[in-house]
PDB file of N, CA and C in Angstrom:
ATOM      1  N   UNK A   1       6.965  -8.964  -9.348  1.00  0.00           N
ATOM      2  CA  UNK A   1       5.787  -8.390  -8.734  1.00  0.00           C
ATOM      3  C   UNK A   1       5.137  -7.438  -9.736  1.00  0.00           C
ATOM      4  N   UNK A   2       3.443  -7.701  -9.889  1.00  0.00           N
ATOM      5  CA  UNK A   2       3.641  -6.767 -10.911  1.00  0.00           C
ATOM      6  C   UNK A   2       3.128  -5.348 -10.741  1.00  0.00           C
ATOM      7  N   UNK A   3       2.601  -4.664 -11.045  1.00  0.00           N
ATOM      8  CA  UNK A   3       2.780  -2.960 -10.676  1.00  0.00           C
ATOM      9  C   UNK A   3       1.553  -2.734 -10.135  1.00  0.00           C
ATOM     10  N   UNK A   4       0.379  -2.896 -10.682  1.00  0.00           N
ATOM     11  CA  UNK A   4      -0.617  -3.146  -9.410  1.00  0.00           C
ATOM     12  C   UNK A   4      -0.664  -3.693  -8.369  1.00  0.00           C
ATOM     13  N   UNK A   5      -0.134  -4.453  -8.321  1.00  0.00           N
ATOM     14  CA  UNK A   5       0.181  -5.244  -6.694  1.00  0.00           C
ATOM     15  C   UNK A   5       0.981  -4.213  -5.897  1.00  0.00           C
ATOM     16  N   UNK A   6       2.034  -4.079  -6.428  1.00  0.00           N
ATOM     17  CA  UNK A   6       2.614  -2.827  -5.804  1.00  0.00           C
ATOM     18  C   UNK A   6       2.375  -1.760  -5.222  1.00  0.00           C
ATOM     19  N   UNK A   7       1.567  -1.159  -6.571  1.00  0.00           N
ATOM     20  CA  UNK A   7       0.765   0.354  -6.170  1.00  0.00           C
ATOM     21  C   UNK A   7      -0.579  -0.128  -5.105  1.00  0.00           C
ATOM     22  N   UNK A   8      -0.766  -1.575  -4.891  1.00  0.00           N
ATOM     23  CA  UNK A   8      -2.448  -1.440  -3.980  1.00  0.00           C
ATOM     24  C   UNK A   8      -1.364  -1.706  -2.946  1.00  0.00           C
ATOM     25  N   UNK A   9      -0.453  -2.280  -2.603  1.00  0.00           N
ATOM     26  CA  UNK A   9       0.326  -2.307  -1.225  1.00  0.00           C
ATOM     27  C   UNK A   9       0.664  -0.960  -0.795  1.00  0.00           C
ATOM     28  N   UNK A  10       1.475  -0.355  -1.543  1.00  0.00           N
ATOM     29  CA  UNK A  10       1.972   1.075  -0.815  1.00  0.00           C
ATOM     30  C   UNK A  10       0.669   2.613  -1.059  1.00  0.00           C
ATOM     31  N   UNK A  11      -0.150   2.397  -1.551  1.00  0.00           N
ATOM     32  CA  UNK A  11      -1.022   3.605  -0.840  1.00  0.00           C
ATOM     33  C   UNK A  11      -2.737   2.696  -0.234  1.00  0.00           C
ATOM     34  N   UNK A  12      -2.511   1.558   0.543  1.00  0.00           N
ATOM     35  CA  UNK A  12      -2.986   1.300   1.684  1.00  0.00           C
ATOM     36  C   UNK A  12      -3.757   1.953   2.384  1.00  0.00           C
ATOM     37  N   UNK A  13      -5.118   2.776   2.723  1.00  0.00           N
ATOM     38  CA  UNK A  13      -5.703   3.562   3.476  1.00  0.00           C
ATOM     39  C   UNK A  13      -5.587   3.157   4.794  1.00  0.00           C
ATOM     40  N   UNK A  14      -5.857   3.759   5.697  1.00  0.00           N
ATOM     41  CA  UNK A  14      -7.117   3.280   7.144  1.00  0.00           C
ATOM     42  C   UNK A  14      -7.634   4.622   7.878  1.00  0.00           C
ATOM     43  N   UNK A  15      -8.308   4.190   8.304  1.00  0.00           N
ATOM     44  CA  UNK A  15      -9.310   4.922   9.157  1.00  0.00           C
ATOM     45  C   UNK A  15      -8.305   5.778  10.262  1.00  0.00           C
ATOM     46  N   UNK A  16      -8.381   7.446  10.391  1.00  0.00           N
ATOM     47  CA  UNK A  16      -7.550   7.828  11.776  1.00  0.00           C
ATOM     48  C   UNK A  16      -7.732   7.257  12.364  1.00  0.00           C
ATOM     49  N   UNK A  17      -7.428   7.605  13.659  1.00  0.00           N
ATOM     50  CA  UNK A  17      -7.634   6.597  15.164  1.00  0.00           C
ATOM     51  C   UNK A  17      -6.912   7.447  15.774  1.00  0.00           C
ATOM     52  N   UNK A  18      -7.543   9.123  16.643  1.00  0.00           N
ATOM     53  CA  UNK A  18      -6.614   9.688  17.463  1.00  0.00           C
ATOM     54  C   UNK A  18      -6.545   9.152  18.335  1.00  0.00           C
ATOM     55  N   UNK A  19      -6.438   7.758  18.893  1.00  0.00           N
ATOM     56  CA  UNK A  19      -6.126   7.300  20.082  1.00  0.00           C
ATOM     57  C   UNK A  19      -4.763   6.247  20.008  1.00  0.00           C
ATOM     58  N   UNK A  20      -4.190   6.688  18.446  1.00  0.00           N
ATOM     59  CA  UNK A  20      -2.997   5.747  18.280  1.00  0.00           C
ATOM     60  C   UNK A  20      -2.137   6.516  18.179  1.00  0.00           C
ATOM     61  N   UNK A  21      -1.146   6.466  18.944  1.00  0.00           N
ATOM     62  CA  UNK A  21      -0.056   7.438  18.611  1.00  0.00           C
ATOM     63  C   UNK A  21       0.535   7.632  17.280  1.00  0.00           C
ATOM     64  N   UNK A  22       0.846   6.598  16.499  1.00  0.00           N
ATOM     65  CA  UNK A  22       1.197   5.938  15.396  1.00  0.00           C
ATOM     66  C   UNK A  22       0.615   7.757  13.744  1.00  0.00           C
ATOM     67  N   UNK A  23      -0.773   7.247  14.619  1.00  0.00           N
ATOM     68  CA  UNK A  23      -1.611   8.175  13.989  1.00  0.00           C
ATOM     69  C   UNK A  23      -1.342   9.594  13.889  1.00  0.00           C
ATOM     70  N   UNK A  24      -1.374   9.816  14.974  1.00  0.00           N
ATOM     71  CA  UNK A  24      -1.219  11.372  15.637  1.00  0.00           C
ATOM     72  C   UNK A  24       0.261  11.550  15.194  1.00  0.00           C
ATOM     73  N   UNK A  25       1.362  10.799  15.122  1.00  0.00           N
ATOM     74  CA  UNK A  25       2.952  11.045  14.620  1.00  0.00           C
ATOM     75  C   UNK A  25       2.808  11.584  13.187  1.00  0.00           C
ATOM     76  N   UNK A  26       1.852  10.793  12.659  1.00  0.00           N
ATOM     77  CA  UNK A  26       2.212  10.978  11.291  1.00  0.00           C
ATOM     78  C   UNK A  26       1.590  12.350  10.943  1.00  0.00           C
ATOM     79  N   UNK A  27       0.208  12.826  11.594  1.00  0.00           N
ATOM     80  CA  UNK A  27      -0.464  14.313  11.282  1.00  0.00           C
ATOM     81  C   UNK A  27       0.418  15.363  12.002  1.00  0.00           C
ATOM     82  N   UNK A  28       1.124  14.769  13.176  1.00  0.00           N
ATOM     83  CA  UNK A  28       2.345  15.946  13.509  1.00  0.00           C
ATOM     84  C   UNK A  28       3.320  16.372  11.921  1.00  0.00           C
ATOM     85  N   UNK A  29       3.878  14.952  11.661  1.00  0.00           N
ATOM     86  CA  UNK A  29       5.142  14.989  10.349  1.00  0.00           C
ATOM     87  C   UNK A  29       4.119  15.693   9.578  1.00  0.00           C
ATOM     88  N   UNK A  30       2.978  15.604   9.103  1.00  0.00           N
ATOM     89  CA  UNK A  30       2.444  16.395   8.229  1.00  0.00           C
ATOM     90  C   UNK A  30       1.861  17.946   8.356  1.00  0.00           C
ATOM     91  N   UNK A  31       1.447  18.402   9.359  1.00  0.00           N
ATOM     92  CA  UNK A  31       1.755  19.537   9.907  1.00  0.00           C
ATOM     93  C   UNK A  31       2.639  20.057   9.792  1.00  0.00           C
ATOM     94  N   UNK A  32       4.175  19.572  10.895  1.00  0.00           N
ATOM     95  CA  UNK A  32       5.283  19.973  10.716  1.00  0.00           C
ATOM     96  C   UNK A  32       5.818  20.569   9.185  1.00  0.00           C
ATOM     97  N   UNK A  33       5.806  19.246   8.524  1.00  0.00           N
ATOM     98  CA  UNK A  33       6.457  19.887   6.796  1.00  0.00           C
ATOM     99  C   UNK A  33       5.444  19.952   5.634  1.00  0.00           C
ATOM    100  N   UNK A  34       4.114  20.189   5.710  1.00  0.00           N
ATOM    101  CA  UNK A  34       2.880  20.193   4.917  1.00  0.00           C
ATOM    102  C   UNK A  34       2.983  19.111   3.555  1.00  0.00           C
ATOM    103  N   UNK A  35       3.530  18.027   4.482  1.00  0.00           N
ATOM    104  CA  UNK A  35       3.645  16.803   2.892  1.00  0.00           C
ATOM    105  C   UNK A  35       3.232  15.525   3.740  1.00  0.00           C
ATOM    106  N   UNK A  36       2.656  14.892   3.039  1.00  0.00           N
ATOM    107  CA  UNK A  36       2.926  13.257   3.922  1.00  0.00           C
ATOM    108  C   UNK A  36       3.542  12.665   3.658  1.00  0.00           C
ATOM    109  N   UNK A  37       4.653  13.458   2.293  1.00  0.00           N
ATOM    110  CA  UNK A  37       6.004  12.062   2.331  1.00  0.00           C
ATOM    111  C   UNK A  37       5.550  10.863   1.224  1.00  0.00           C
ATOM    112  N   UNK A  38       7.101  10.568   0.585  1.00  0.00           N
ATOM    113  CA  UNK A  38       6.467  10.111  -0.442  1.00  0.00           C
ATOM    114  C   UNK A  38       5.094   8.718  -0.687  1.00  0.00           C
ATOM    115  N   UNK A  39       4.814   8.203   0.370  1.00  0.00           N
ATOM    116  CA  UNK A  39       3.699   7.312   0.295  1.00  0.00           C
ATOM    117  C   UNK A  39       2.250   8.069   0.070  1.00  0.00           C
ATOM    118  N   UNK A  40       2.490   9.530   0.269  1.00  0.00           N
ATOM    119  CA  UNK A  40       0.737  10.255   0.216  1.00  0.00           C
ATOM    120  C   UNK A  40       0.470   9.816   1.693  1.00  0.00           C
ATOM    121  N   UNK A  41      -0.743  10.626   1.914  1.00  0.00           N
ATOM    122  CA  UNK A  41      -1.610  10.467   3.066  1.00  0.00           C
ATOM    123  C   UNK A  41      -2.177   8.903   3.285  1.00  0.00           C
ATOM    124  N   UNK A  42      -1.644   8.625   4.781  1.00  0.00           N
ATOM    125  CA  UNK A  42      -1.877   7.113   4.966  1.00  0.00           C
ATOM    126  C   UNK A  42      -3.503   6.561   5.340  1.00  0.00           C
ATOM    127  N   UNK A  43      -4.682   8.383   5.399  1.00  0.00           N
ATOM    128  CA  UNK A  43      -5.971   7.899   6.014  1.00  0.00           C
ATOM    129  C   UNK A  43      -6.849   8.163   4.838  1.00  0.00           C
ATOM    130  N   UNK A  44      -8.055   7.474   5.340  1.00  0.00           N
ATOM    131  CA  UNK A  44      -9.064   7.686   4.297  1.00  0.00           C
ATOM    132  C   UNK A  44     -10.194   8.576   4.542  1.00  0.00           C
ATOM    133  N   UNK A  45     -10.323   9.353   4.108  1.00  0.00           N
ATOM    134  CA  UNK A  45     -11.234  10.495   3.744  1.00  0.00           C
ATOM    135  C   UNK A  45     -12.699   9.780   4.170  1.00  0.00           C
ATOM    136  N   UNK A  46     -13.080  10.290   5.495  1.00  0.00           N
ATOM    137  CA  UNK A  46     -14.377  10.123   5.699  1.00  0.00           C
ATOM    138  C   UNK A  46     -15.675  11.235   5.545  1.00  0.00           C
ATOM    139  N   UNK A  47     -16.895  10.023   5.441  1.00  0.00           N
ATOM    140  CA  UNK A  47     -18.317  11.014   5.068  1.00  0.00           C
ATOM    141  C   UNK A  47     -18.212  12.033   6.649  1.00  0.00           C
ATOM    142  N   UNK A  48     -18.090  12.883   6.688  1.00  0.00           N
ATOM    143  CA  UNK A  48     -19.520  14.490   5.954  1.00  0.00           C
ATOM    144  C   UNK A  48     -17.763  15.180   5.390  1.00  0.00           C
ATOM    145  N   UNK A  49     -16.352  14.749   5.187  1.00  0.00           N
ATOM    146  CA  UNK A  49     -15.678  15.732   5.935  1.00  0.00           C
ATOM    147  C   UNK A  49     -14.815  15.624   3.655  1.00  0.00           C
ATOM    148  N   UNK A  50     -14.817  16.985   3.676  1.00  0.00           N
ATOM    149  CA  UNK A  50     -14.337  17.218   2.594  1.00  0.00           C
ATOM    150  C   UNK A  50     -12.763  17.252   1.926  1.00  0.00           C
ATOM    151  N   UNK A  51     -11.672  17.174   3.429  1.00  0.00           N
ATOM    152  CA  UNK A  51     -10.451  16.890   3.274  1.00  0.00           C
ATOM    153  C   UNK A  51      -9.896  16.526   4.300  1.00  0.00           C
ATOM    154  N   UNK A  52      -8.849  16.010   4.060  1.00  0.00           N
ATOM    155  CA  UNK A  52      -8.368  15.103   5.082  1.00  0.00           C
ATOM    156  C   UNK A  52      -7.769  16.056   6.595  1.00  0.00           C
ATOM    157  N   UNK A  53      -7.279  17.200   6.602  1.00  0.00           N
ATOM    158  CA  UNK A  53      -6.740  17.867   7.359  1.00  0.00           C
ATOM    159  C   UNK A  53      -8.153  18.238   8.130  1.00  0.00           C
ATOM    160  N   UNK A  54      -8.654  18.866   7.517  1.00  0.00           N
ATOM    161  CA  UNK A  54      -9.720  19.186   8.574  1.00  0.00           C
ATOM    162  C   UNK A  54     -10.455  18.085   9.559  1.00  0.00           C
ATOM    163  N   UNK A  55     -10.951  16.916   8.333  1.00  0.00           N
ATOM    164  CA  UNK A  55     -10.802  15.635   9.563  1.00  0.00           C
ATOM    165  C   UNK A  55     -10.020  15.162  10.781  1.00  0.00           C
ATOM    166  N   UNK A  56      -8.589  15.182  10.657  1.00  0.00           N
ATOM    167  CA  UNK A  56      -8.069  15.035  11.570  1.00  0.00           C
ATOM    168  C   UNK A  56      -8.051  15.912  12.130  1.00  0.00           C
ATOM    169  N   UNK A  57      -7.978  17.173  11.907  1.00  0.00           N
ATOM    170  CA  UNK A  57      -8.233  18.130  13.331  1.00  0.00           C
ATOM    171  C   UNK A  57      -9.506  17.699  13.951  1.00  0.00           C
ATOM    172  N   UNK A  58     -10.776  17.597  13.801  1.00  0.00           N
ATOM    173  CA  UNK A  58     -11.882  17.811  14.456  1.00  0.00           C
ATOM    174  C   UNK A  58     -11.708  16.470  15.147  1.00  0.00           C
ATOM    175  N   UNK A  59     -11.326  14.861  14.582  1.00  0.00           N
ATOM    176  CA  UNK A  59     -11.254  14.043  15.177  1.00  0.00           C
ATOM    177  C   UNK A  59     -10.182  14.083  16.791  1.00  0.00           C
ATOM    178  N   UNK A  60      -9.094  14.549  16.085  1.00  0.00           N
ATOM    179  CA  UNK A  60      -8.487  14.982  17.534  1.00  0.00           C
ATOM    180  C   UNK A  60      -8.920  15.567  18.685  1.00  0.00           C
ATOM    181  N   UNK A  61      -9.115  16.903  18.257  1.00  0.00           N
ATOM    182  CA  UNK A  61     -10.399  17.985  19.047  1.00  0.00           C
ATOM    183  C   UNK A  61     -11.459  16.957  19.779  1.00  0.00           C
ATOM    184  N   UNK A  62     -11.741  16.795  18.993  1.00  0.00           N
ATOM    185  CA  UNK A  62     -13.393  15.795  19.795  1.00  0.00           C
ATOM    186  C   UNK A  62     -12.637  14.610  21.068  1.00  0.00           C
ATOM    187  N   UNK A  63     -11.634  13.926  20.200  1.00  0.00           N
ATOM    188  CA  UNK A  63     -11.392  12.622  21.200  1.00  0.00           C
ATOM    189  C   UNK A  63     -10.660  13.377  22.677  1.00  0.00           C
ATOM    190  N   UNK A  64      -9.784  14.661  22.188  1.00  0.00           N
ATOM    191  CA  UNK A  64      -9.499  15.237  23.659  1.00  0.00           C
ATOM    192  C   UNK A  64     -10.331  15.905  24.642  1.00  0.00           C
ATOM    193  N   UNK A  65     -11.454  16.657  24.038  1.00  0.00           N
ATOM    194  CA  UNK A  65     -12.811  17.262  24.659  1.00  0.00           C
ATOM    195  C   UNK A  65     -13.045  16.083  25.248  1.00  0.00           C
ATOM    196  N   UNK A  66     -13.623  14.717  24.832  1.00  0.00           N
ATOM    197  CA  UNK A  66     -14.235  13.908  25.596  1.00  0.00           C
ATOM    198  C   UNK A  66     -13.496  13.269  26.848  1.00  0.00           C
ATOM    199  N   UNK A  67     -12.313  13.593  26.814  1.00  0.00           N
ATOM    200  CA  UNK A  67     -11.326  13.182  27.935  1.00  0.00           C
ATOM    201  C   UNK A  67     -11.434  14.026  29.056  1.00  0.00           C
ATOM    202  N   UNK A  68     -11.644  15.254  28.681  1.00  0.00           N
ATOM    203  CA  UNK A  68     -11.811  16.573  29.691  1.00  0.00           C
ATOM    204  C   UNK A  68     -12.935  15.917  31.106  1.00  0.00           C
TER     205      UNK A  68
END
């Protein structure tokens, strides 16, 4: 296998999705111990938002407000 193939398999982006638990586990583990572990952060950095933490907070925030 050769090493690019490799490296485009294991840092993989996607989009949050606070409506996946999957999602929300992994920003707990990263919260919890301020690392995401050796794969790096599994989401991709969306437009207006300048880092990834703050994204997922506001995305969370918002998807639970709208539940209210």
């Amino acid at each position: 296998m050769s090493t690019l193939f490799s490296l485009k398999h294991r840092f993989v982006k996607r989009i949050f999705d606070p409506a996946n638990a999957e999602d929300l586990a992994a920003y707990k583990k990263y919260v919890q111990t301020d690392n995401w572990g050796p794969d790096g952060c599994p989401f991709e950095l969306e437009w207006p938002w300048l880092d990834i933490p703050s994204m997922l907070s506001h995305k969370i925030s918002q998807h639970f407000v709208e539940q209210i």
